[in-house]
PDB file of N, CA and C in Angstrom:
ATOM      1  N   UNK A   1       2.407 -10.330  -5.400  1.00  0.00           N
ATOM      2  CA  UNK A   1       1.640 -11.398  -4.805  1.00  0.00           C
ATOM      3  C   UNK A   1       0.511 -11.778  -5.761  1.00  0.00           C
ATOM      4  N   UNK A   2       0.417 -13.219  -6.065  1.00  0.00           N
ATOM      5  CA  UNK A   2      -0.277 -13.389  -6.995  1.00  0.00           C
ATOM      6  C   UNK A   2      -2.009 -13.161  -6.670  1.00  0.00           C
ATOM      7  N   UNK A   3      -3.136 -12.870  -7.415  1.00  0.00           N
ATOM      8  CA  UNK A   3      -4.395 -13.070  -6.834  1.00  0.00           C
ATOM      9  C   UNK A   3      -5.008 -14.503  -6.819  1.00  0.00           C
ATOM     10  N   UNK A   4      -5.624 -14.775  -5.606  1.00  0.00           N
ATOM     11  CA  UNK A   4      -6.156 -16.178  -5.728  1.00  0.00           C
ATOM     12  C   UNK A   4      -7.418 -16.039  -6.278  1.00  0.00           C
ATOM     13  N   UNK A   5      -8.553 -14.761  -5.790  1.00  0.00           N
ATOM     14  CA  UNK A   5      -9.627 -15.145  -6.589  1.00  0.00           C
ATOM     15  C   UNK A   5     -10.108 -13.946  -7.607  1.00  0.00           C
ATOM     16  N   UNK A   6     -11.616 -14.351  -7.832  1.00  0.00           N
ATOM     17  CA  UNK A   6     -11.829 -13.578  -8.865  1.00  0.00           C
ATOM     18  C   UNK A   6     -13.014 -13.388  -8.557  1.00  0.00           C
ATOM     19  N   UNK A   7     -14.106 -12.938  -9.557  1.00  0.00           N
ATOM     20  CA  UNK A   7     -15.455 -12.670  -9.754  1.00  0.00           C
ATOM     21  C   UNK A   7     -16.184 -12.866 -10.247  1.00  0.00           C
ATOM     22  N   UNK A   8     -17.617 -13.887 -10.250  1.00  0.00           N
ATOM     23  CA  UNK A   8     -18.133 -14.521 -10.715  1.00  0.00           C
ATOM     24  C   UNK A   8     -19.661 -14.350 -10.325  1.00  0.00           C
ATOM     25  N   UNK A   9     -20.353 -13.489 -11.505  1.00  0.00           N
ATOM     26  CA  UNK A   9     -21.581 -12.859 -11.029  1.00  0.00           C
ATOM     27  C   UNK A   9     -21.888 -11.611  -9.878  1.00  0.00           C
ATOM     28  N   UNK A  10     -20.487 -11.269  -9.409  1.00  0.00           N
ATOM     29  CA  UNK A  10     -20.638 -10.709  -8.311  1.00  0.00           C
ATOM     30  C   UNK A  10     -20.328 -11.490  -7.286  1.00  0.00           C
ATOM     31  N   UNK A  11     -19.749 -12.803  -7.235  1.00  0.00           N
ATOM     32  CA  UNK A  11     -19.405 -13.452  -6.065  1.00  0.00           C
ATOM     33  C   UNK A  11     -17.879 -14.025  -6.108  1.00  0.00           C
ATOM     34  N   UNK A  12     -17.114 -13.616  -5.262  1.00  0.00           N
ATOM     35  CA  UNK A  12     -15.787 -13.818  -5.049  1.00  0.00           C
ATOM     36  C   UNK A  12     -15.894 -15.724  -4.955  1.00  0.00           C
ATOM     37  N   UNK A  13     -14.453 -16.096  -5.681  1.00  0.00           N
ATOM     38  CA  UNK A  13     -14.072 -16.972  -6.006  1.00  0.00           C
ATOM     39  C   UNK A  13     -13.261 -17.343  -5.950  1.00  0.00           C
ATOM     40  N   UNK A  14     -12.633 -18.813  -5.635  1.00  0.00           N
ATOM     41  CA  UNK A  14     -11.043 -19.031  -6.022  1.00  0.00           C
ATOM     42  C   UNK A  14     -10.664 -19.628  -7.418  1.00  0.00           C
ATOM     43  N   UNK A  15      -9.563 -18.730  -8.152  1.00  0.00           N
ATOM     44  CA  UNK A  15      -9.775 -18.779  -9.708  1.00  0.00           C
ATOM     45  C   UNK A  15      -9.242 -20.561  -9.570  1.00  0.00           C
ATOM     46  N   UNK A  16      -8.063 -20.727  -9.260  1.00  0.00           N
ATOM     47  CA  UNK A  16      -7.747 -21.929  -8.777  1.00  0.00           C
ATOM     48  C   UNK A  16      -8.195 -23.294  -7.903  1.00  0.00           C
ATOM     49  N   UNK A  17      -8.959 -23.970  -7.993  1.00  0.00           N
ATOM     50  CA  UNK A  17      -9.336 -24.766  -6.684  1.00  0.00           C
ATOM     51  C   UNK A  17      -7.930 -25.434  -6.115  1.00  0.00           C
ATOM     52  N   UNK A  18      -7.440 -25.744  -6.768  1.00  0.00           N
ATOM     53  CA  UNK A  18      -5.671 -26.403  -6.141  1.00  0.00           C
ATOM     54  C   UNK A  18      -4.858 -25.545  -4.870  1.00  0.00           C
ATOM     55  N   UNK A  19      -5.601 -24.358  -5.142  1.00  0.00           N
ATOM     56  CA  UNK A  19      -5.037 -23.466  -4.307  1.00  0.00           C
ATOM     57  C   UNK A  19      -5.733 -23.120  -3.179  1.00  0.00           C
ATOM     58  N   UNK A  20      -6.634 -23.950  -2.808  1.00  0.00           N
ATOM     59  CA  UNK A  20      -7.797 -23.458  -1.571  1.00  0.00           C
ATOM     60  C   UNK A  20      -7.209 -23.150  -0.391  1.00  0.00           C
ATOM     61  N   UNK A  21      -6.090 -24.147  -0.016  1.00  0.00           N
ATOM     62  CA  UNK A  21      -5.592 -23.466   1.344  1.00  0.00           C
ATOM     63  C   UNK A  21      -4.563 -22.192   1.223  1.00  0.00           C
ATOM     64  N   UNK A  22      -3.915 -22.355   0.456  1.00  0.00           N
ATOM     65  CA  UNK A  22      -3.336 -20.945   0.123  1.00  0.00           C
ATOM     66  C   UNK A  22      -4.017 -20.246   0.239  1.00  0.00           C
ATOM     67  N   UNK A  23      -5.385 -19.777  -0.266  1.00  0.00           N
ATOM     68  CA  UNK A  23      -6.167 -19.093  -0.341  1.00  0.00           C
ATOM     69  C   UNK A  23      -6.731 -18.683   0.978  1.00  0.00           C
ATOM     70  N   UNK A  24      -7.324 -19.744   1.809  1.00  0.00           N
ATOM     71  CA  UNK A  24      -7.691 -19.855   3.194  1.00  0.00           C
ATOM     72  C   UNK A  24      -6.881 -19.145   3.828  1.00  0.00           C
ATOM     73  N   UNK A  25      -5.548 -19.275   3.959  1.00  0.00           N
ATOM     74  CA  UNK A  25      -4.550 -19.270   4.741  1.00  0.00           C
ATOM     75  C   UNK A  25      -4.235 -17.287   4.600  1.00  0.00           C
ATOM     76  N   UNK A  26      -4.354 -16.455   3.404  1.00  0.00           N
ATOM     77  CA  UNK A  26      -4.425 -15.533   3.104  1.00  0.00           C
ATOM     78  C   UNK A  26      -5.376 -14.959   3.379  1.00  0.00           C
ATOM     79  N   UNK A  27      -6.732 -15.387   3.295  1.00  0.00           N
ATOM     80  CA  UNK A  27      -7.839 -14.938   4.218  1.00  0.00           C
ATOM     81  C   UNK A  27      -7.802 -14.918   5.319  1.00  0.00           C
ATOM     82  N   UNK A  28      -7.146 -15.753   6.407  1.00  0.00           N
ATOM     83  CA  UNK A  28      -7.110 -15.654   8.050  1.00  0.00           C
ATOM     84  C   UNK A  28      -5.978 -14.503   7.739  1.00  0.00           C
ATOM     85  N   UNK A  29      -5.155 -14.322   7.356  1.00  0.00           N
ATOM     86  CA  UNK A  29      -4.188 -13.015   7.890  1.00  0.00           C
ATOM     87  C   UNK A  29      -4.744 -12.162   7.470  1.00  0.00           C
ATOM     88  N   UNK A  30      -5.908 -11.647   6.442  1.00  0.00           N
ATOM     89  CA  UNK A  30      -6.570 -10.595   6.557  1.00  0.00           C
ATOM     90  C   UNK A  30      -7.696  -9.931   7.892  1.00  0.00           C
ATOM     91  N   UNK A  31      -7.948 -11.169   7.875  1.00  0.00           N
ATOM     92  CA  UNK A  31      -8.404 -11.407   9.628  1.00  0.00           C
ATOM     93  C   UNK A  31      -8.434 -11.047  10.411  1.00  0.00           C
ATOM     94  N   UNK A  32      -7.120 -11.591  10.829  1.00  0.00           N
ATOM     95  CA  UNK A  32      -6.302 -11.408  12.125  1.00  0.00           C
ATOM     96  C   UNK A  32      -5.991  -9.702  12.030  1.00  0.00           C
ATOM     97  N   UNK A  33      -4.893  -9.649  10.752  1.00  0.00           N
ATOM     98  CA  UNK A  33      -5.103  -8.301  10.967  1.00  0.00           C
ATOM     99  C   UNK A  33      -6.233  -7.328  11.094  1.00  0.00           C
ATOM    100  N   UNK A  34      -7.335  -7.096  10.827  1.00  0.00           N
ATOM    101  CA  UNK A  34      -8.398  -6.459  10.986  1.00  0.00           C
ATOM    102  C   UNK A  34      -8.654  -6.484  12.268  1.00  0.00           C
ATOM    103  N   UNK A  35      -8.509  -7.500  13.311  1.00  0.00           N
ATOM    104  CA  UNK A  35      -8.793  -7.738  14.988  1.00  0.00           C
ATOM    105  C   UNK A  35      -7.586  -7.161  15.761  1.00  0.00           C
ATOM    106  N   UNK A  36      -6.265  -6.325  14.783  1.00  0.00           N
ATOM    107  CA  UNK A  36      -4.960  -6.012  15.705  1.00  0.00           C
ATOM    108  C   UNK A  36      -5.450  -4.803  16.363  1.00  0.00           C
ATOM    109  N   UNK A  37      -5.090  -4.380  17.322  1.00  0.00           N
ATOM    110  CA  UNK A  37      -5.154  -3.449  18.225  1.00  0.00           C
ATOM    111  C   UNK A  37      -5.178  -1.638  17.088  1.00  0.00           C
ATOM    112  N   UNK A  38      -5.136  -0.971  17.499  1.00  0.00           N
ATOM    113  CA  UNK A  38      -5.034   0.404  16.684  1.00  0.00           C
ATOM    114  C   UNK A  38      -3.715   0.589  16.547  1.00  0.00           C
ATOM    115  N   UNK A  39      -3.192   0.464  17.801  1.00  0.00           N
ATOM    116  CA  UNK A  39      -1.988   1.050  18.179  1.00  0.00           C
ATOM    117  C   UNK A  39      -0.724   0.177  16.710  1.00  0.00           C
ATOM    118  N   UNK A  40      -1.580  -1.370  16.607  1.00  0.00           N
ATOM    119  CA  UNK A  40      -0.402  -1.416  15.413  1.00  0.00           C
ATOM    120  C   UNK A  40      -0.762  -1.351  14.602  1.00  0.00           C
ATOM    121  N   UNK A  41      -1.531  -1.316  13.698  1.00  0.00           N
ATOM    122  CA  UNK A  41      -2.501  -0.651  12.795  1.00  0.00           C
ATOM    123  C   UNK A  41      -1.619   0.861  12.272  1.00  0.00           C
ATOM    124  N   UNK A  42      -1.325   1.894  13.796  1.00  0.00           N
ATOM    125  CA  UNK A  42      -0.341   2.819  13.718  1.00  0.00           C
ATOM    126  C   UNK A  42       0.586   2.734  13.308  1.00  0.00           C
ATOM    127  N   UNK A  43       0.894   1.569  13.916  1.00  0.00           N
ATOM    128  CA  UNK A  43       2.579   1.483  13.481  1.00  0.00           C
ATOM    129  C   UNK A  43       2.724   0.974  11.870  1.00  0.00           C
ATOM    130  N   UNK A  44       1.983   0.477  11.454  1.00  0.00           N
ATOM    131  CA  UNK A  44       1.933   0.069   9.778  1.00  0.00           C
ATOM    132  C   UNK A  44       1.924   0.967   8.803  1.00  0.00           C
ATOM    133  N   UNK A  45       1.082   1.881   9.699  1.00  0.00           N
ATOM    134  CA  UNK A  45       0.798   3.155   9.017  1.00  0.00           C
ATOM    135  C   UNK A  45       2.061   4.440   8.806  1.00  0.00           C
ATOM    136  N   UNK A  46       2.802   4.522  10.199  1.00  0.00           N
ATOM    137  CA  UNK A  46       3.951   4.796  10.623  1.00  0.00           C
ATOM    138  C   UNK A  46       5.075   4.276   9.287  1.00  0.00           C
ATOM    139  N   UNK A  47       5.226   3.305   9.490  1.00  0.00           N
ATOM    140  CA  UNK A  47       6.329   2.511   8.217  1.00  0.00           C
ATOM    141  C   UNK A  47       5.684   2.921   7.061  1.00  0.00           C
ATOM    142  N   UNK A  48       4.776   2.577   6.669  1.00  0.00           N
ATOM    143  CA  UNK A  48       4.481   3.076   5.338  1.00  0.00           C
ATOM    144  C   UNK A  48       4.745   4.449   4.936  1.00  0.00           C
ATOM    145  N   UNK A  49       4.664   5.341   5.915  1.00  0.00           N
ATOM    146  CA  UNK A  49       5.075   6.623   5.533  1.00  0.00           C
ATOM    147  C   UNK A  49       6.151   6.694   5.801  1.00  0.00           C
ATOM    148  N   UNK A  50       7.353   6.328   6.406  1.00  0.00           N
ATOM    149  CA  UNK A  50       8.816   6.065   6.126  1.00  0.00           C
ATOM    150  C   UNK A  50       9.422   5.926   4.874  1.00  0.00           C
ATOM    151  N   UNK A  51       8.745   5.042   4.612  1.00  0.00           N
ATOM    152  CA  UNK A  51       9.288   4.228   3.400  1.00  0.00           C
ATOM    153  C   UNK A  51       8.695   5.204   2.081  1.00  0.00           C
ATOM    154  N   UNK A  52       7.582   5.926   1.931  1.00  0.00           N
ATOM    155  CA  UNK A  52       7.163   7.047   0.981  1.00  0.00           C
ATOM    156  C   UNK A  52       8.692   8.151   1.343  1.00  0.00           C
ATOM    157  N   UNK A  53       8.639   8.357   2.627  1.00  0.00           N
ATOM    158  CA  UNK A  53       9.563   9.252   2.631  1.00  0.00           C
ATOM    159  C   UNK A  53      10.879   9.117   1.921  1.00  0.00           C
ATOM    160  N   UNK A  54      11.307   7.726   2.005  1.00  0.00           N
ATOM    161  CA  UNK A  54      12.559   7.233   2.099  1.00  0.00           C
ATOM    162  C   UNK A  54      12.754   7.044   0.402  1.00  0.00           C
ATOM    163  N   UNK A  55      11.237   6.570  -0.523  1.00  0.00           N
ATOM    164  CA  UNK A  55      11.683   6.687  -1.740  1.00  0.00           C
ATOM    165  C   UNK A  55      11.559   7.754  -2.629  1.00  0.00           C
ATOM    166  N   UNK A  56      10.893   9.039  -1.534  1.00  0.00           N
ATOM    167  CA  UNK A  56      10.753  10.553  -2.157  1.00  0.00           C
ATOM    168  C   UNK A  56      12.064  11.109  -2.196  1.00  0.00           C
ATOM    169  N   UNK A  57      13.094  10.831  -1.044  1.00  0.00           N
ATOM    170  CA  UNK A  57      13.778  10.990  -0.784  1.00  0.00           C
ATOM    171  C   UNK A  57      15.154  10.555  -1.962  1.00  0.00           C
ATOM    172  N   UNK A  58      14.668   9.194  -1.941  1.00  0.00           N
ATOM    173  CA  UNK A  58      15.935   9.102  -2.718  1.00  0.00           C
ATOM    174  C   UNK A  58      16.362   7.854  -4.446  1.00  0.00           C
ATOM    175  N   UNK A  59      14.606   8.296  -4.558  1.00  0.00           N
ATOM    176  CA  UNK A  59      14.407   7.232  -5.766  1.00  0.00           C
ATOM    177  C   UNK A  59      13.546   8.250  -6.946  1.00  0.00           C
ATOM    178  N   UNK A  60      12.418   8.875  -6.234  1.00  0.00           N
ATOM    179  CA  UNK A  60      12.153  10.068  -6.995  1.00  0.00           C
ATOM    180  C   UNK A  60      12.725  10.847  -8.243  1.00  0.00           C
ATOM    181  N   UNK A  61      12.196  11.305  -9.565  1.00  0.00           N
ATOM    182  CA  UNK A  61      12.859  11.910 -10.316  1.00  0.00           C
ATOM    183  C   UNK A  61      12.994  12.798 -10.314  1.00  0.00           C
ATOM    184  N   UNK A  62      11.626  13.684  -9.426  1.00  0.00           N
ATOM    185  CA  UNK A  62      11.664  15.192  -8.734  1.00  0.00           C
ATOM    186  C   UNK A  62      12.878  15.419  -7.286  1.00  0.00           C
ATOM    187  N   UNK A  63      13.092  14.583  -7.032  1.00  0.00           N
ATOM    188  CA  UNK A  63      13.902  14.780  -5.827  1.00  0.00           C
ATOM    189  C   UNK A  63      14.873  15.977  -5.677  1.00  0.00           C
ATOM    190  N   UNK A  64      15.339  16.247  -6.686  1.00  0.00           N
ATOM    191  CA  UNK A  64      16.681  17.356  -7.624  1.00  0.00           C
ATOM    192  C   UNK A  64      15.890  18.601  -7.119  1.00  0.00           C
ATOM    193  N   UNK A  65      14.142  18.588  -7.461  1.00  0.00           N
ATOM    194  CA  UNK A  65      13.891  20.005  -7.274  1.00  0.00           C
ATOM    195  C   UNK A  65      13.285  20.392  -5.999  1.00  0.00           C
ATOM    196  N   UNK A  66      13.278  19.836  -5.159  1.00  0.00           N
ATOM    197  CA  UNK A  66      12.754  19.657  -3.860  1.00  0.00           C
ATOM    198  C   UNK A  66      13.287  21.426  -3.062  1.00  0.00           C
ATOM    199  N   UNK A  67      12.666  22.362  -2.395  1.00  0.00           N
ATOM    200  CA  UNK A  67      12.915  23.726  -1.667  1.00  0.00           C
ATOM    201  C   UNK A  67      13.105  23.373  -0.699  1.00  0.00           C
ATOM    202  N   UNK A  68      13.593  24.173   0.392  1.00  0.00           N
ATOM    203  CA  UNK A  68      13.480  23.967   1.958  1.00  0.00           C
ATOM    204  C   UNK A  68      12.667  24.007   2.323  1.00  0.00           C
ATOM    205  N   UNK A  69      11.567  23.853   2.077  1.00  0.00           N
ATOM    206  CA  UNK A  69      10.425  22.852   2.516  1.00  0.00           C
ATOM    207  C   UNK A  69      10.227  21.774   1.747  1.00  0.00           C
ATOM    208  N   UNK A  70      10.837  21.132   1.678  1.00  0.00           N
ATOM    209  CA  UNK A  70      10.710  19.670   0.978  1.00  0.00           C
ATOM    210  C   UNK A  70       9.155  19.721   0.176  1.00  0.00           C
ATOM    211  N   UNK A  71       9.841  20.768  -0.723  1.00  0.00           N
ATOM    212  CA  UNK A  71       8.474  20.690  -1.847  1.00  0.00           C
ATOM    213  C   UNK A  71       8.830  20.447  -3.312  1.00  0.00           C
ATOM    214  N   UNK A  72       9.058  19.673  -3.860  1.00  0.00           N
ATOM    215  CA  UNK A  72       8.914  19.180  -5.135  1.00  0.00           C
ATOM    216  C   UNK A  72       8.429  19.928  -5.759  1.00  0.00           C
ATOM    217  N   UNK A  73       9.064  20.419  -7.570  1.00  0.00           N
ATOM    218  CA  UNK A  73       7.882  21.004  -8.371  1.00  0.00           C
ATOM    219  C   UNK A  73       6.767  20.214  -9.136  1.00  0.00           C
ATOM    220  N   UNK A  74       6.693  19.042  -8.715  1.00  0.00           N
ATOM    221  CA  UNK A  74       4.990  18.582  -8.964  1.00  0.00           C
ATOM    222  C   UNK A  74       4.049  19.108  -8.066  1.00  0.00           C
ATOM    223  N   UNK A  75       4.580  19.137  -6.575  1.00  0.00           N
ATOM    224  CA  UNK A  75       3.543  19.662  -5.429  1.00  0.00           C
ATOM    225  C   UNK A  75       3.231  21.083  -5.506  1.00  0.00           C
ATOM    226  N   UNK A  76       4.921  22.173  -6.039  1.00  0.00           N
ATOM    227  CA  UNK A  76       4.766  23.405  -5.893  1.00  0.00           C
ATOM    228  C   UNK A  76       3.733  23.919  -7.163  1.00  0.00           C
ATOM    229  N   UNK A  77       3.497  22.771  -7.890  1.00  0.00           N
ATOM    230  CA  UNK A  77       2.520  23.103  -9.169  1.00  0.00           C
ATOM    231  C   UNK A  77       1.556  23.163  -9.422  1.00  0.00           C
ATOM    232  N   UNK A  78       1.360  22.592  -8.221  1.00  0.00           N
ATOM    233  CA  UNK A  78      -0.293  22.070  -8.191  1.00  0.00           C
ATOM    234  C   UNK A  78      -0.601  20.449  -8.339  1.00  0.00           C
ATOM    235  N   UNK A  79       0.239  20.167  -8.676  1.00  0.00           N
ATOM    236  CA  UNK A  79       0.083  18.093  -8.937  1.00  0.00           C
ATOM    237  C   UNK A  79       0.010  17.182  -7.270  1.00  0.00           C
ATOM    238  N   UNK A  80      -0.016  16.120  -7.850  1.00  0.00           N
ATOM    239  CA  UNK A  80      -0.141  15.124  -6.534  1.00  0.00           C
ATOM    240  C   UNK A  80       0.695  14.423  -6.796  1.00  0.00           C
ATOM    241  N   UNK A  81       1.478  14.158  -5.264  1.00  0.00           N
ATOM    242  CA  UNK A  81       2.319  13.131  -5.584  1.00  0.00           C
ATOM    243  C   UNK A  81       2.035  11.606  -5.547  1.00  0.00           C
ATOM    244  N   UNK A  82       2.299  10.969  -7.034  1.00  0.00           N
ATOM    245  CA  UNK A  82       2.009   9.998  -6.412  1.00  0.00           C
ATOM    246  C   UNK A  82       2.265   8.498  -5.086  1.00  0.00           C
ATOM    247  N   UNK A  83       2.997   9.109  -4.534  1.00  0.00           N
ATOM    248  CA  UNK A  83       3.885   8.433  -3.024  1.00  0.00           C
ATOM    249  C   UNK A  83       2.430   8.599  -2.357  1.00  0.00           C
ATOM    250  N   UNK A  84       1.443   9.708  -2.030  1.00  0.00           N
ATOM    251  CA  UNK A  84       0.301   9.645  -1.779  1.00  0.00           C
ATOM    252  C   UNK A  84      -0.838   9.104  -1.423  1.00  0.00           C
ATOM    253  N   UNK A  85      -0.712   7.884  -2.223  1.00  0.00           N
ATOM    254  CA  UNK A  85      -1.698   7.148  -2.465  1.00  0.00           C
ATOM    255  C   UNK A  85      -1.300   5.971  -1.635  1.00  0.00           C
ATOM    256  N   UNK A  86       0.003   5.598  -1.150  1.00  0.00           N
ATOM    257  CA  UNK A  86       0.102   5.001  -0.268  1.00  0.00           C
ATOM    258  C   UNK A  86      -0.457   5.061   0.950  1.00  0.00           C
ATOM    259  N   UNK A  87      -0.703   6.322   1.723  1.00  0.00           N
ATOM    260  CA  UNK A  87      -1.211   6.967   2.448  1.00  0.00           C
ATOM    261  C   UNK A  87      -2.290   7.002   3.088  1.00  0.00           C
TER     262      UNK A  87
END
């Protein structure tokens, strides 16, 4: 997703003026979402960790070394995964 603005002295900007309602229009869905209930807020949160799961699972290069506890040797090493940071 491309960025619309930027920074200018410390004050957010649109790098584009051609693009103001685009821009607008990306600002109200930040919005809106911020006013959604918790409960889906949860559920976003919910999917997002699916989908970590789903590419630990099966996109991962550690995946091969994973124990019965679904521990990876980056985790059993001491490292972080980075799927994590989604989180």
């Amino acid at each position: 997703m491309e960025r619309l603005t930027e920074r200018h002295a410390g004050v957010a900007v649109i790098k584009d003026k051609s693009k103001h309602k685009e821009a607008m229009e990306k600002l109200a869905k930040v919005e809106e979402t911020e006013n959604e209930p918790a409960s889906l807020r949860k559920s976003i949160m919910q999917i997002t960790l699916e989908v970590s799961e789903d590419i630990c699972d099966n996109f991962c290069k550690y995946r091969d070394t994973a124990d019965e506890e679904h521990l990876c040797d980056v985790i059993r090493y001491g490292g972080s995964c980075p799927l994590d940071r989604l989180n």
